[in-house]
Protein backbone atom coordinates (compact mmCIF):
# COMPACT_ATOMS: atom_id res chain seq x y z
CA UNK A 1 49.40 18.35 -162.47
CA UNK A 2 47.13 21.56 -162.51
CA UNK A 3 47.15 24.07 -160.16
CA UNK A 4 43.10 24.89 -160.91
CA UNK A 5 41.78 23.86 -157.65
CA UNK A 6 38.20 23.78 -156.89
CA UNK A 7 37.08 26.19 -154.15
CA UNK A 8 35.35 24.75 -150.71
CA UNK A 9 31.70 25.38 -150.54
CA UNK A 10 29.64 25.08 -147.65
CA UNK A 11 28.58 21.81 -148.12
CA UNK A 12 32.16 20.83 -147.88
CA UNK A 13 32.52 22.25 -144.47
CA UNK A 14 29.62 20.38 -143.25
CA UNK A 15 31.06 17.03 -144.62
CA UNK A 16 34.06 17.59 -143.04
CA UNK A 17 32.51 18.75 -139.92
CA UNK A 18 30.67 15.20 -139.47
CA UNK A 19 34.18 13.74 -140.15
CA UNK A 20 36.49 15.80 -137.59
CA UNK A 21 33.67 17.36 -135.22
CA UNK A 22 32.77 20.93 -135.25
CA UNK A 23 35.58 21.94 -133.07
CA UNK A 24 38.45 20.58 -135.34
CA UNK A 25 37.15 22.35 -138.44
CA UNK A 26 38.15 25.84 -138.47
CA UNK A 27 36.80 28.43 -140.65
CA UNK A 28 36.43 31.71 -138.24
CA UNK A 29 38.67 34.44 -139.93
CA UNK A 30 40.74 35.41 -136.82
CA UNK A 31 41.65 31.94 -136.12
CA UNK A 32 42.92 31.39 -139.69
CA UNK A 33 45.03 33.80 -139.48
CA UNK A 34 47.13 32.27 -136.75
CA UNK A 35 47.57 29.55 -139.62
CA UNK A 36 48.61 31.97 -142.50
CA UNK A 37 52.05 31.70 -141.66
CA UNK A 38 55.40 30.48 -140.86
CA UNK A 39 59.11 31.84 -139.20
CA UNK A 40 59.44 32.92 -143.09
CA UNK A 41 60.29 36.33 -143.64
CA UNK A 42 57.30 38.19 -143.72
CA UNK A 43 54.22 36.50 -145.76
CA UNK A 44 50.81 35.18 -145.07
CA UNK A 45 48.58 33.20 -146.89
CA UNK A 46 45.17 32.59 -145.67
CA UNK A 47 43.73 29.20 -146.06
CA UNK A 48 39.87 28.60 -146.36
CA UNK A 49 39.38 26.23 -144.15
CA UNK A 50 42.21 24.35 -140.86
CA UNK A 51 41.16 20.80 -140.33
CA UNK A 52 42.94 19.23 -137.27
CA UNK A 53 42.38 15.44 -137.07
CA UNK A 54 42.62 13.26 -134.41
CA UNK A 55 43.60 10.01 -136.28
CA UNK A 56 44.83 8.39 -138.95
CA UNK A 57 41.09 7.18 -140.19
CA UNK A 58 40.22 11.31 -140.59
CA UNK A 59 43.03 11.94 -142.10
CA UNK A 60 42.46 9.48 -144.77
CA UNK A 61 38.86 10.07 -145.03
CA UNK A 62 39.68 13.89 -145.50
CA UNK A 63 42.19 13.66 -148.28
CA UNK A 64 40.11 11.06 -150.53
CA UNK A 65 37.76 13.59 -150.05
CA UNK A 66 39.91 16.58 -150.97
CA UNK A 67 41.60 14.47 -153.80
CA UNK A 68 37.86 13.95 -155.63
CA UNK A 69 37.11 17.47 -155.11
CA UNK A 70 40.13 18.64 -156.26
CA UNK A 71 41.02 21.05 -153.34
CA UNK A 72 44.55 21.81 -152.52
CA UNK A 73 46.06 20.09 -148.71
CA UNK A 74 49.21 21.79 -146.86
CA UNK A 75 50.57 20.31 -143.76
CA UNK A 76 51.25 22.00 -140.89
CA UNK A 77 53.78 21.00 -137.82
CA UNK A 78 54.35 23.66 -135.49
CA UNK A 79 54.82 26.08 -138.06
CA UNK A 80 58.73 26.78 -137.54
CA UNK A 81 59.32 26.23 -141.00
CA UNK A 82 62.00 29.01 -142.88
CA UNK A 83 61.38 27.90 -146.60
CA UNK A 84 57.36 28.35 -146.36
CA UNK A 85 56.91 24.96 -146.53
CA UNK A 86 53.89 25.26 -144.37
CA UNK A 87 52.47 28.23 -146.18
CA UNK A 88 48.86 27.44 -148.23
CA UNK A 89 49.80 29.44 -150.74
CA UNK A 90 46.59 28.29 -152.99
CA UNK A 91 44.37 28.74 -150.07
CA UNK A 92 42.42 25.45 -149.61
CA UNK A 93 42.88 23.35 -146.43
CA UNK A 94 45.12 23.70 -143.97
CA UNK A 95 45.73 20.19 -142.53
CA UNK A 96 47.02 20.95 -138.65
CA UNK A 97 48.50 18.10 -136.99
CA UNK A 98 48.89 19.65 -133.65
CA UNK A 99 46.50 16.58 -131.91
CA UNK A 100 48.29 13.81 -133.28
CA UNK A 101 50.87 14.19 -130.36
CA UNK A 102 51.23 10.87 -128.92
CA UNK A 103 54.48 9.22 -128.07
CA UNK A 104 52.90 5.34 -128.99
CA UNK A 105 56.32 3.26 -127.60
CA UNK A 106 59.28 3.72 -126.16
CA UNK A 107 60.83 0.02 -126.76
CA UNK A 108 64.33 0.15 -124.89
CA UNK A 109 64.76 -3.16 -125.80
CA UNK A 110 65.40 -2.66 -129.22
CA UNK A 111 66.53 0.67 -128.85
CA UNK A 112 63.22 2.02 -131.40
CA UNK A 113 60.36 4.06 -130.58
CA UNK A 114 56.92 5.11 -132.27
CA UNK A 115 55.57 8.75 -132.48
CA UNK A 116 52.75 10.96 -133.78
CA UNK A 117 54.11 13.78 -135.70
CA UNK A 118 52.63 16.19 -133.30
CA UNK A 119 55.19 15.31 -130.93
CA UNK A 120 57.24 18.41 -129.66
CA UNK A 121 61.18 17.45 -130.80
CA UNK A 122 62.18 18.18 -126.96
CA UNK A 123 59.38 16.55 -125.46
CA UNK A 124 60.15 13.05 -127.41
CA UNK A 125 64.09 13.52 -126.69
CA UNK A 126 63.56 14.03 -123.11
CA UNK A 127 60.95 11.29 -122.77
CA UNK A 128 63.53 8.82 -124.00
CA UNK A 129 66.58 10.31 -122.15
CA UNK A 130 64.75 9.08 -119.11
CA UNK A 131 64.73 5.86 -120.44
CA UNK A 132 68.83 5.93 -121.04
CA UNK A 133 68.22 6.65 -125.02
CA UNK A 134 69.03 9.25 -127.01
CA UNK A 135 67.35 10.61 -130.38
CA UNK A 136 70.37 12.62 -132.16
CA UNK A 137 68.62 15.84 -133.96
CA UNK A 138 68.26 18.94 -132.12
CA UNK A 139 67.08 21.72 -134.38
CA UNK A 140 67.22 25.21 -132.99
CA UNK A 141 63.54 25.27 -132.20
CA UNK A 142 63.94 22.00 -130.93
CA UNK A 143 61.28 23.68 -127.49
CA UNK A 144 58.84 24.08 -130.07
CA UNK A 145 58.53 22.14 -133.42
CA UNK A 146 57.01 18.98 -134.25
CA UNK A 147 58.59 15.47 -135.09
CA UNK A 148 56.25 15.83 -138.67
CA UNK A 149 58.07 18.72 -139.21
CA UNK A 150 61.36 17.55 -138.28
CA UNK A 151 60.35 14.91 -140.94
CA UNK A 152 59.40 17.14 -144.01
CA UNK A 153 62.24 18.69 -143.80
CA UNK A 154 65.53 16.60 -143.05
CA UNK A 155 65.94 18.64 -139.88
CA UNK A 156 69.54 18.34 -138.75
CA UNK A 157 71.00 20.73 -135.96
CA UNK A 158 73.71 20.69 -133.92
CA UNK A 159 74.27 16.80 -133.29
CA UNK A 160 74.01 16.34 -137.24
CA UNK A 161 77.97 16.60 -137.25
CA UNK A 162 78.65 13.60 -135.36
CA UNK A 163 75.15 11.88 -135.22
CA UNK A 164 73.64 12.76 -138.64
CA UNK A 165 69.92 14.49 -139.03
CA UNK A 166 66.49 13.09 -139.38
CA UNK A 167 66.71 10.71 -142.08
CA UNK A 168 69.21 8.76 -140.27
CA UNK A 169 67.09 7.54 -137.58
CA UNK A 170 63.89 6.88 -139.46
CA UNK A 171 62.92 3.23 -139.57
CA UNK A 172 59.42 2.78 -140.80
CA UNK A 173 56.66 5.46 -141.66
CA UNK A 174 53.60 5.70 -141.60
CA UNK A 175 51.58 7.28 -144.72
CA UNK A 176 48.37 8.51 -145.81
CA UNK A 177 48.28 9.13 -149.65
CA UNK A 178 46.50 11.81 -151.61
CA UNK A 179 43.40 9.39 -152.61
CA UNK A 180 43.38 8.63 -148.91
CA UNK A 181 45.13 5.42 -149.31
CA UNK A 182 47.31 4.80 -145.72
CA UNK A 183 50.37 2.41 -146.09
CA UNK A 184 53.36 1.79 -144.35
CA UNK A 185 56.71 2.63 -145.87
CA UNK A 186 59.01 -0.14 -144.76
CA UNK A 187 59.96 -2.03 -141.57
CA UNK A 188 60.82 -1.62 -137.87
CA UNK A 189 64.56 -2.99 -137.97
CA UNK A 190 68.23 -1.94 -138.38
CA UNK A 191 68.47 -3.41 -142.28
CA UNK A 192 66.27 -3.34 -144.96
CA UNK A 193 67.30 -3.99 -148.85
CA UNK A 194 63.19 -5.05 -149.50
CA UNK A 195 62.48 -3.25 -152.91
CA UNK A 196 62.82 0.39 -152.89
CA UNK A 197 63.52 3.01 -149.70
CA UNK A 198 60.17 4.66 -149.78
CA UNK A 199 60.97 5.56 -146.26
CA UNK A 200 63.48 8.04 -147.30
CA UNK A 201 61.92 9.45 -150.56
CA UNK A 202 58.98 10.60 -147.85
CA UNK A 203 61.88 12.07 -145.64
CA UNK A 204 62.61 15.64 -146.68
CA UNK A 205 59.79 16.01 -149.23
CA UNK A 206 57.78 18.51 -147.51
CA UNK A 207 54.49 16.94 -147.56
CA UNK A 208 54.34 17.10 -151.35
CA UNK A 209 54.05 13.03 -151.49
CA UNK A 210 51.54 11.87 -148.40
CA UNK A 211 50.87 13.25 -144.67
CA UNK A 212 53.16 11.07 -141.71
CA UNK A 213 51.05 9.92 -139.24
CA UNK A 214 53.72 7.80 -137.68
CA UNK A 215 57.33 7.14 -137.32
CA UNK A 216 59.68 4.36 -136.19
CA UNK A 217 62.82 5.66 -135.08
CA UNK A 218 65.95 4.29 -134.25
CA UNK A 219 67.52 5.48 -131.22
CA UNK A 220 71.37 5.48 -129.28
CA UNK A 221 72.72 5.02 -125.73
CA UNK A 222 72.54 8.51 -124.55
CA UNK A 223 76.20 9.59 -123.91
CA UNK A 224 76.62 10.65 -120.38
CA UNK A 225 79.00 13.48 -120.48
CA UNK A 226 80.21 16.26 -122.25
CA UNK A 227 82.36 19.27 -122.35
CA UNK A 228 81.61 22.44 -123.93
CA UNK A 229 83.40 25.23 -124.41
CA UNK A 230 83.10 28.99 -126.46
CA UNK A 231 86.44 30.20 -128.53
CA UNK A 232 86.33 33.46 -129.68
CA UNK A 233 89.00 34.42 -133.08
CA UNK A 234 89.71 37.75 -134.13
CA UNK A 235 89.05 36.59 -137.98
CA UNK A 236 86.17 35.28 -138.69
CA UNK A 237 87.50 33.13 -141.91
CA UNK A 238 90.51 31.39 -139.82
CA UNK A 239 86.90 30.47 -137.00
CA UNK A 240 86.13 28.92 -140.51
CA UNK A 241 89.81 27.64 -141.38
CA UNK A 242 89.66 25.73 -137.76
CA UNK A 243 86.52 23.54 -138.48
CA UNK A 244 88.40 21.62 -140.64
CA UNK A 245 91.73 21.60 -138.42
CA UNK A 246 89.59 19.67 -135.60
CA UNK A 247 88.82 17.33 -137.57
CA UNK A 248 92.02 16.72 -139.53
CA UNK A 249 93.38 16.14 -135.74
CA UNK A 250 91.12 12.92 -135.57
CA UNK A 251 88.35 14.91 -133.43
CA UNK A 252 84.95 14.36 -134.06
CA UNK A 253 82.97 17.25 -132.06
CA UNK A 254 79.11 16.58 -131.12
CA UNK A 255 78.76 20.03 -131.85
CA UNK A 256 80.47 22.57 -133.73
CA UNK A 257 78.74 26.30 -134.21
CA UNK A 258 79.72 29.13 -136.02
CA UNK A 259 78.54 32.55 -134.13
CA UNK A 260 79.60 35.86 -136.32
CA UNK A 261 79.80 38.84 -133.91
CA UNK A 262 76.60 40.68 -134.76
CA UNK A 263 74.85 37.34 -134.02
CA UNK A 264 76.14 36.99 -131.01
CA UNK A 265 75.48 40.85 -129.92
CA UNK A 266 71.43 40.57 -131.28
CA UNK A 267 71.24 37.43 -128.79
CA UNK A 268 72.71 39.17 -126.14
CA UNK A 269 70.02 41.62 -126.24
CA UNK A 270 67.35 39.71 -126.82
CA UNK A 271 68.55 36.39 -124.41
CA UNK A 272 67.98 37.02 -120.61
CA UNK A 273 70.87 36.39 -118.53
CA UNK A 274 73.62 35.97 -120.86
CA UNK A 275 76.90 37.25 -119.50
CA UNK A 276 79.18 36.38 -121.66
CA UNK A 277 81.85 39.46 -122.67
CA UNK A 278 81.94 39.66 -126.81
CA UNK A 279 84.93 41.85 -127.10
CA UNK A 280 84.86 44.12 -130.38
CA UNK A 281 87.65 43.00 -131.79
CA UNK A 282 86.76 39.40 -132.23
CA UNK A 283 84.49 38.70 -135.39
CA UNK A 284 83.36 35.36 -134.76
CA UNK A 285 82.85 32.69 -132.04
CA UNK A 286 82.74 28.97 -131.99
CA UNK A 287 81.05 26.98 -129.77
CA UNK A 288 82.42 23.32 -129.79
CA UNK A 289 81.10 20.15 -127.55
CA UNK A 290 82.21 17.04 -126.81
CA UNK A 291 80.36 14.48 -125.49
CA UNK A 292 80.71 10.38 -124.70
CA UNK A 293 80.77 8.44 -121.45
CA UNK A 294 84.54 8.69 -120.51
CA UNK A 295 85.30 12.22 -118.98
CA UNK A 296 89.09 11.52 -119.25
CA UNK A 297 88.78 11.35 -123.07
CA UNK A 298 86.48 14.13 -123.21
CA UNK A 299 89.45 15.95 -121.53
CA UNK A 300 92.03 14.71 -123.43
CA UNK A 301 89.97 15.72 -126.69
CA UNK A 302 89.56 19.15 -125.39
CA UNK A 303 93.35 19.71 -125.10
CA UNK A 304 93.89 18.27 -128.79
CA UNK A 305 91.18 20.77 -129.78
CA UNK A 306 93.32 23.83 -127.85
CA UNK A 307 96.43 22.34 -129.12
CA UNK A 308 94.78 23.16 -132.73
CA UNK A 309 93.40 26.29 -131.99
CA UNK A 310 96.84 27.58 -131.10
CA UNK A 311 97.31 27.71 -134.80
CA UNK A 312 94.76 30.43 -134.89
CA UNK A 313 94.52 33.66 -133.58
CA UNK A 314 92.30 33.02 -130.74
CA UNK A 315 90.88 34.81 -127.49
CA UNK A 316 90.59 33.41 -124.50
CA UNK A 317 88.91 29.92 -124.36
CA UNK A 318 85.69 29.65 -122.18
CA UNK A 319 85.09 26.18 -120.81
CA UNK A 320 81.79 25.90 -119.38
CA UNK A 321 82.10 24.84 -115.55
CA UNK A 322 78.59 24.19 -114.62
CA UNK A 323 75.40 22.76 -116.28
CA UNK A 324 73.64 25.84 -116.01
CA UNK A 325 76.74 27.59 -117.86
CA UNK A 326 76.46 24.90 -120.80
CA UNK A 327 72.26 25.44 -120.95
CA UNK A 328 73.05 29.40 -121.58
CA UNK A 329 75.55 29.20 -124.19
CA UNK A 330 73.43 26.40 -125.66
CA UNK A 331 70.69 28.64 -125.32
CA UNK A 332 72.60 31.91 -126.80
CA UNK A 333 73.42 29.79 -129.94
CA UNK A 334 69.49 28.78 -130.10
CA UNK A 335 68.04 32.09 -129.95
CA UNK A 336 70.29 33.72 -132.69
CA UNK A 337 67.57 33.36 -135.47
CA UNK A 338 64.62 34.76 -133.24
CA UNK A 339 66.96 37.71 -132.15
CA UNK A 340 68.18 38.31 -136.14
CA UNK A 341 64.18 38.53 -136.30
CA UNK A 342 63.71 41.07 -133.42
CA UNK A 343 66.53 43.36 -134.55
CA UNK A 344 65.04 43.13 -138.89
CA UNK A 345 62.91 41.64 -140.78
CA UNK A 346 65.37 38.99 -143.02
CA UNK A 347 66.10 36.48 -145.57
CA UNK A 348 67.74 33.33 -144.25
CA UNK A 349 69.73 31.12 -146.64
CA UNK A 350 70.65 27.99 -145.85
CA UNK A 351 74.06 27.42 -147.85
CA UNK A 352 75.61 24.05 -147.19
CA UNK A 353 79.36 23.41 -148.49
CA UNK A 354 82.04 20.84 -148.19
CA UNK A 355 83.77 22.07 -144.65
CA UNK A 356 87.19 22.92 -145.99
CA UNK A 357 85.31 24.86 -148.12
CA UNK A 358 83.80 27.04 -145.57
CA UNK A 359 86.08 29.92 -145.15
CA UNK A 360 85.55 30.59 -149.27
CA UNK A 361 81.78 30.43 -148.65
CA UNK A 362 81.90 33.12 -145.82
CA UNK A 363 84.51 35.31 -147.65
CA UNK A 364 82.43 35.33 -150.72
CA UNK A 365 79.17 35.84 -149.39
CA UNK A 366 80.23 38.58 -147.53
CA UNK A 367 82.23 39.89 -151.18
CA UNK A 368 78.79 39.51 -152.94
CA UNK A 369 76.88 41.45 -150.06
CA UNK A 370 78.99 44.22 -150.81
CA UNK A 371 78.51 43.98 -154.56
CA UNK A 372 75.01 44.26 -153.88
CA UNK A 373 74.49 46.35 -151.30
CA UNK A 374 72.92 44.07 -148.49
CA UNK A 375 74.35 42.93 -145.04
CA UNK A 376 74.19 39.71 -143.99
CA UNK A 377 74.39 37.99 -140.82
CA UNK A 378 76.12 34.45 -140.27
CA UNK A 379 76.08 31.39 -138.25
CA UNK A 380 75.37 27.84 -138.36
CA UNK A 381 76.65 24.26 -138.44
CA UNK A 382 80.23 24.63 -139.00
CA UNK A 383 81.19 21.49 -138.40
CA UNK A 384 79.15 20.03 -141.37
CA UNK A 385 79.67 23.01 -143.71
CA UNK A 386 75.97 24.32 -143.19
CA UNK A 387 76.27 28.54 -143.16
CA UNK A 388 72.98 30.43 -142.35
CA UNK A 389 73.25 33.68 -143.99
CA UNK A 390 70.84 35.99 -142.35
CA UNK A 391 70.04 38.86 -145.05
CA UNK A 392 68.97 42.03 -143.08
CA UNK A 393 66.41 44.33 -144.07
CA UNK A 394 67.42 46.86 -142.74
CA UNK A 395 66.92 50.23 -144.46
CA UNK A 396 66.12 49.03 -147.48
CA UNK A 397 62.89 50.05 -149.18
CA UNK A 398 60.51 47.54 -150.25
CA UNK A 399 61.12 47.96 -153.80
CA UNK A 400 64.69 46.88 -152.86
CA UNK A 401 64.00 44.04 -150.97
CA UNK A 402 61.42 42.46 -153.34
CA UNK A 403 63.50 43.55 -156.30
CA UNK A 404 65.74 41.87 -159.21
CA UNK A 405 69.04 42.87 -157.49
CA UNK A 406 68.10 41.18 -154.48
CA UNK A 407 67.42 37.84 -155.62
CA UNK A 408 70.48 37.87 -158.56
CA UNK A 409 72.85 38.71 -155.41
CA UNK A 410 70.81 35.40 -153.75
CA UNK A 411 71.33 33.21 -156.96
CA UNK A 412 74.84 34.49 -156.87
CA UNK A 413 75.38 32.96 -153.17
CA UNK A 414 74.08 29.59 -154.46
CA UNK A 415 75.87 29.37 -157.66
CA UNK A 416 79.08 29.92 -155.09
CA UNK A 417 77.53 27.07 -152.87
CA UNK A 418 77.52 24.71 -156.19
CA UNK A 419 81.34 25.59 -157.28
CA UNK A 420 82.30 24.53 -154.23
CA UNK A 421 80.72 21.39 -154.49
CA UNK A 422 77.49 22.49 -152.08
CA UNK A 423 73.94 22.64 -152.61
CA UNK A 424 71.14 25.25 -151.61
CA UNK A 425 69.89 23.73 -148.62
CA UNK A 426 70.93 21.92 -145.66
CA UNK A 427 68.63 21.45 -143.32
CA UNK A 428 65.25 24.55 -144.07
CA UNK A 429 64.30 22.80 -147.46
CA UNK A 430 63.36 24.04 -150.47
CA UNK A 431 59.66 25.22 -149.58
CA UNK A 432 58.32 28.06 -151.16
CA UNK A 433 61.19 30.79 -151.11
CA UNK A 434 64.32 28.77 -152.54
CA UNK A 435 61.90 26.92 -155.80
CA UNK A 436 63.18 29.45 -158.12
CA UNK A 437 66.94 28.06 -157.64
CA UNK A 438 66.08 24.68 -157.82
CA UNK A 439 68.06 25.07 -161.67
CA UNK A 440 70.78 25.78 -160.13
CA UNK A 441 71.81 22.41 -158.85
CA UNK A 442 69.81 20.28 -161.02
CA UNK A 443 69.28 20.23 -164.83
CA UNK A 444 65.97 19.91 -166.49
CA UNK A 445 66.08 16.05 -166.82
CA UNK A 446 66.98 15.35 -163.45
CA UNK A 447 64.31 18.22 -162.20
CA UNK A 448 61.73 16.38 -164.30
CA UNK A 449 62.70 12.77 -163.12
CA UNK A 450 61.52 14.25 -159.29
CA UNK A 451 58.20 16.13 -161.11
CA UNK A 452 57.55 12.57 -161.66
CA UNK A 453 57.84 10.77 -158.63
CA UNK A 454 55.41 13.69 -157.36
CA UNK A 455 52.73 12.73 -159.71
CA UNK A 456 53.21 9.29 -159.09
CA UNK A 457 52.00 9.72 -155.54
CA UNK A 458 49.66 12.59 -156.14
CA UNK A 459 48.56 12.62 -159.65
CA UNK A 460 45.87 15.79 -159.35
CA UNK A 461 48.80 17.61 -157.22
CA UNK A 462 46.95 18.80 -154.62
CA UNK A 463 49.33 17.75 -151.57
CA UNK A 464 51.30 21.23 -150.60
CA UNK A 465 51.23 22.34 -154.35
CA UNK A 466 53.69 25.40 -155.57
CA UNK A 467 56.66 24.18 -153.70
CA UNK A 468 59.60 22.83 -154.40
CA UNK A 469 59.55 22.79 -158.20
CA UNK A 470 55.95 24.82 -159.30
C-alpha cells in the first residue's frame, strides 16, 4: 500500500458533482472546516473535498472512482470519534454519511431491524422501544452519533456489561468496497457457520476495509423496569474492589459506572440541574442499574448489592425514586467527557482490563501519573473492566504535552493494561492517536497478518489510510 495519493483537480469535482449534485459536493473552505475534526484532543485536518451521498449507487460510483484515481476516502459518522478515526489526515475526500439516515424496517416479528448508518444511536433505540424492542448499546453520545459510527468502532457503553456492544447485535451488512464493488456480508438470521464471518471483520475496523451502507441488527424484548441507584466510597480502589464483589454475589448489573470525584465535580458544573451533594471526602462514585421485568427481583437484587457494599467503606446509598431522578444521574454520568473537555484540553485513554483487575489498573495509573508529572481523570465501564483515563492539560506547556515524556508515561499505562491481561482499547478504537501502541499487544507477525487482510480489501489503501497500523 502507498500512501502517494493523487491530488483532486477540478475536473474531479465536476465528475463528482454530476454524480452527487452540486449541493452534496463540498469544497467551500469554511464549510470544510466543520469536517476537519473530531471529539479528539485538539487536531484538524482539512480535507479537499466532503462528498455526502444519498445512496448506495453514489457511494459506489464515487469510490471506483477514487480507487482509479488514487485519492485517499475517510468516513465520517457524526464525528464523535476519540481515536481520530474520522480525521482525513491525507486530505482527500471526506465521505459524510449524514443523509443516509433511514431506519428501512423495524420487523418485530423476528425481533431484526434494517438501518442506514446515518441513523442517530437514540433515534433508532427509541424508534424500536415503541415497538416493545430493545437495541442494547448506549454509548455516551448516544443523543448524537451515528449507527456507522457505532459500527467502526465496536461501540459498547453502559449496557455492554450485561448486553454486550455493537458486534453482538450485527446480523448482516451491507458493503461498498474500495473499487466500488457493493456486497453483502452475511445473512439476516440468529446462526450462521456459511464460510467466513466477514460481518465481524467489518465491525470495529474503522472504515479501513469498505463504507456500511446498511445493517441488520438483532434486537431484545425491552426490559420494563429498572432500579438505579449512586454509591459513593471514600476509596476510590475498594469503588474498584466492589465491581467484582457484585458479581461474585451472582449479580449481573445492566449498568455499572465508575465516577472519580473530579469527574463528578467538572459535570456538576457544566450539567444543569444536578443536585446531587459530592462530599469531599469520598473519591469515587458508582452508579449501578438493574433492570428486567420483575420489580420484586429488581428489589431483591438491590439488597444483595447493599448487602455487598457493606464490605466497603461506603456513604450513603442514593436510590433514585423518580424517572426524572434516574434521567439526571444518567445524564451526569453522560456528560463527564464533554465537561473533562470544558474544564482542559485532554488525552483520553481507553484502558480495558480483566475486572478483578481493576483496582491495580487505577492504582497504577494514578502511580505512573505521578512519575510523570500529569493528572489524570477517571471513569468508565467498571463493570466490564473498561477505565477512561482522562489526561489533563492543564498547565503544561506545549512542548510538554506533545513531548517524549508524555507519550512513554502513555505506553507505560498500556504495557500495565497488557500485564494484567488487558488491551489498549475498549470501546474508542485504535484510530489515529493509539497506532503507535499497536506493538504493544501484538507482535510483528500477527500485526502483519491484519496489514494483510487490509490490502486484501483495499489493495491501493486509500480507504481511511494512516490509521490503525500506518
Amino acid at each position: 500500500m502507498s500512501n502517494q495519493f493523487s491530488a483532486i483537480a477540478e475536473q474531479d469535482i465536476r465528475f463528482i458533482n454530476s454524480i452527487v449534485g452540486a449541493n452534496n459536493c463540498i469544497t467551500d473552505s469554511g464549510v470544510l472546516s466543520m469536517y476537519d475534526h473530531d471529539y479528539t484532543e485538539d487536531l484538524h485536518f482539512m480535507p479537499s473535498v466532503v462528498i455526502i451521498p444519498e445512496t448506495v449507487d453514489q457511494i459506489s460510483v464515487v469510490l471506483k472512482y477514487c480507487n482509479e484515481k488514487n485519492f485517499p476516502v475517510t468516513v465520517r459518522g457524526a464525528g464523535t470519534g476519540l481515536s481520530g478515526g474520522a480525521l482525513p489526515v491525507f486530505g482527500g475526500v471526506l465521505l459524510s454519511m449524514e443523509k443516509l439516515n433511514k431506519i428501512i424496517e423495524i420487523d418485530i416479528e423476528n425481533g431484526q431491524a434494517i438501518v442506514e448508518p446515518g441513523v442517530i444511536t437514540q433515534v433508532f433505540q427509541e424508534a424500536v422501544a415503541e415497538k416493545g424492542l430493545f437495541y442494547p448499546p448506549d454509548p455516551a453520545s448516544k443523543g448524537s452519533c451515528f449507527i456507522g459510527g457505532n459500527l467502526a468502532e465496536n461501540s459498547g457503553g453502559p449496557k455492554a456489561v450485561k448486553y454486550g456492544v455493537t458486534k453482538d447485535y450485527v446480523l448482516n451488512l451491507e458493503v461498498v468496497l474500495a473499487d466500488g464493488s457493493v456486497i453483502w456480508t452475511g445473512a439476516n438470521v440468529i446462526k450462521n457457520a456459511t464460510g467466513l464471518n466477514i460481518t465481524q471483520l467489518m465491525v470495529g475496523s474503522e472504515g479501513t476495509l469498505g463504507v456500511i451502507t446498511k445493517a441488520v441488527f438483532r434486537l431484545l424484548p425491552f426490559p420494563k423496569r429498572d432500579v438505579l441507584m449512586l454509591v459513593p466510597f471514600k476509596k476510590a480502589e475498594e469503588a474498584c474492589e466492589a465491581v467484582s464483589a457484585i458479581f461474585k454475589a451472582g449479580i449481573v448489573p445492566s449498568g455499572l459506572e465508575f465516577m472519580e470525584q473530579d469527574a463528578l465535580l467538572f459535570a456538576k458544573k457544566y450539567v444543569d440541574g444536578i443536585e446531587i451533594e459530592i462530599d469531599e471526602t469520598d473519591e469515587a462514585h458508582l452508579l449501578i442499574e438493574l433492570d428486567g421485568n420483575e420489580e420484586q427481583v429488581l428489589f431483591k437484587e438491590a439488597e444483595q448489592i447493599h448487602e455487598v457494599l457493606n464490605q466497603f467503606e461506603c456513604g450513603e446509598i442514593l436510590f433514585a425514586d423518580s424517572q426524572a431522578q434516574k434521567d439526571k444521574l444518567w445524564k451526569l454520568r453522560r456528560s463527564l467527557g464533554e465537561a473533562v473537555k470544558v474544564n482542559s484540553i485532554y488525552k483520553e485513554e481507553d484502558t480495558v482490563v480483566k475486572r478483578a483487575e481493576l483496582p491495580k489498573l487505577l492504582v497504577g495509573v494514578k502511580e505512573i501519573g505521578k512519575r510523570y508529572g500529569f493528572k489524570s481523570v477517571c471513569y468508565g465501564h467498571a463493570g466490564d473492566g473498561n477505565l477512561h483515563v482522562n489526561i489533563l492539560k492543564g498547565e503544561m506547556s506545549n512542548e510538554e504535552w506533545n513531548g517524549d515524556q508524555l507519550k512513554k508515561g502513555i505506553r507505560e499505562i498500556f504495557q500495565l493494561c497488557k500485564q494484567l491481561g488487558g488491551t489498549i482499547s475498549g470501546e474508542h478504537g485504535i484510530g489515529l492517536v493509539q497506532k503507535e501502541y499497536m506493538d504493544i499487544v501484538f507482535s510483528e507477525r500477527e500485526m502483519n497478518l491484519q496489514k494483510d487482510i487490509k490490502n486484501a480489501f483495499d489493495p491501493k489503501g486509500i480507504l481511511n489510510p494512516g490509521k490503525i497500523w500506518a
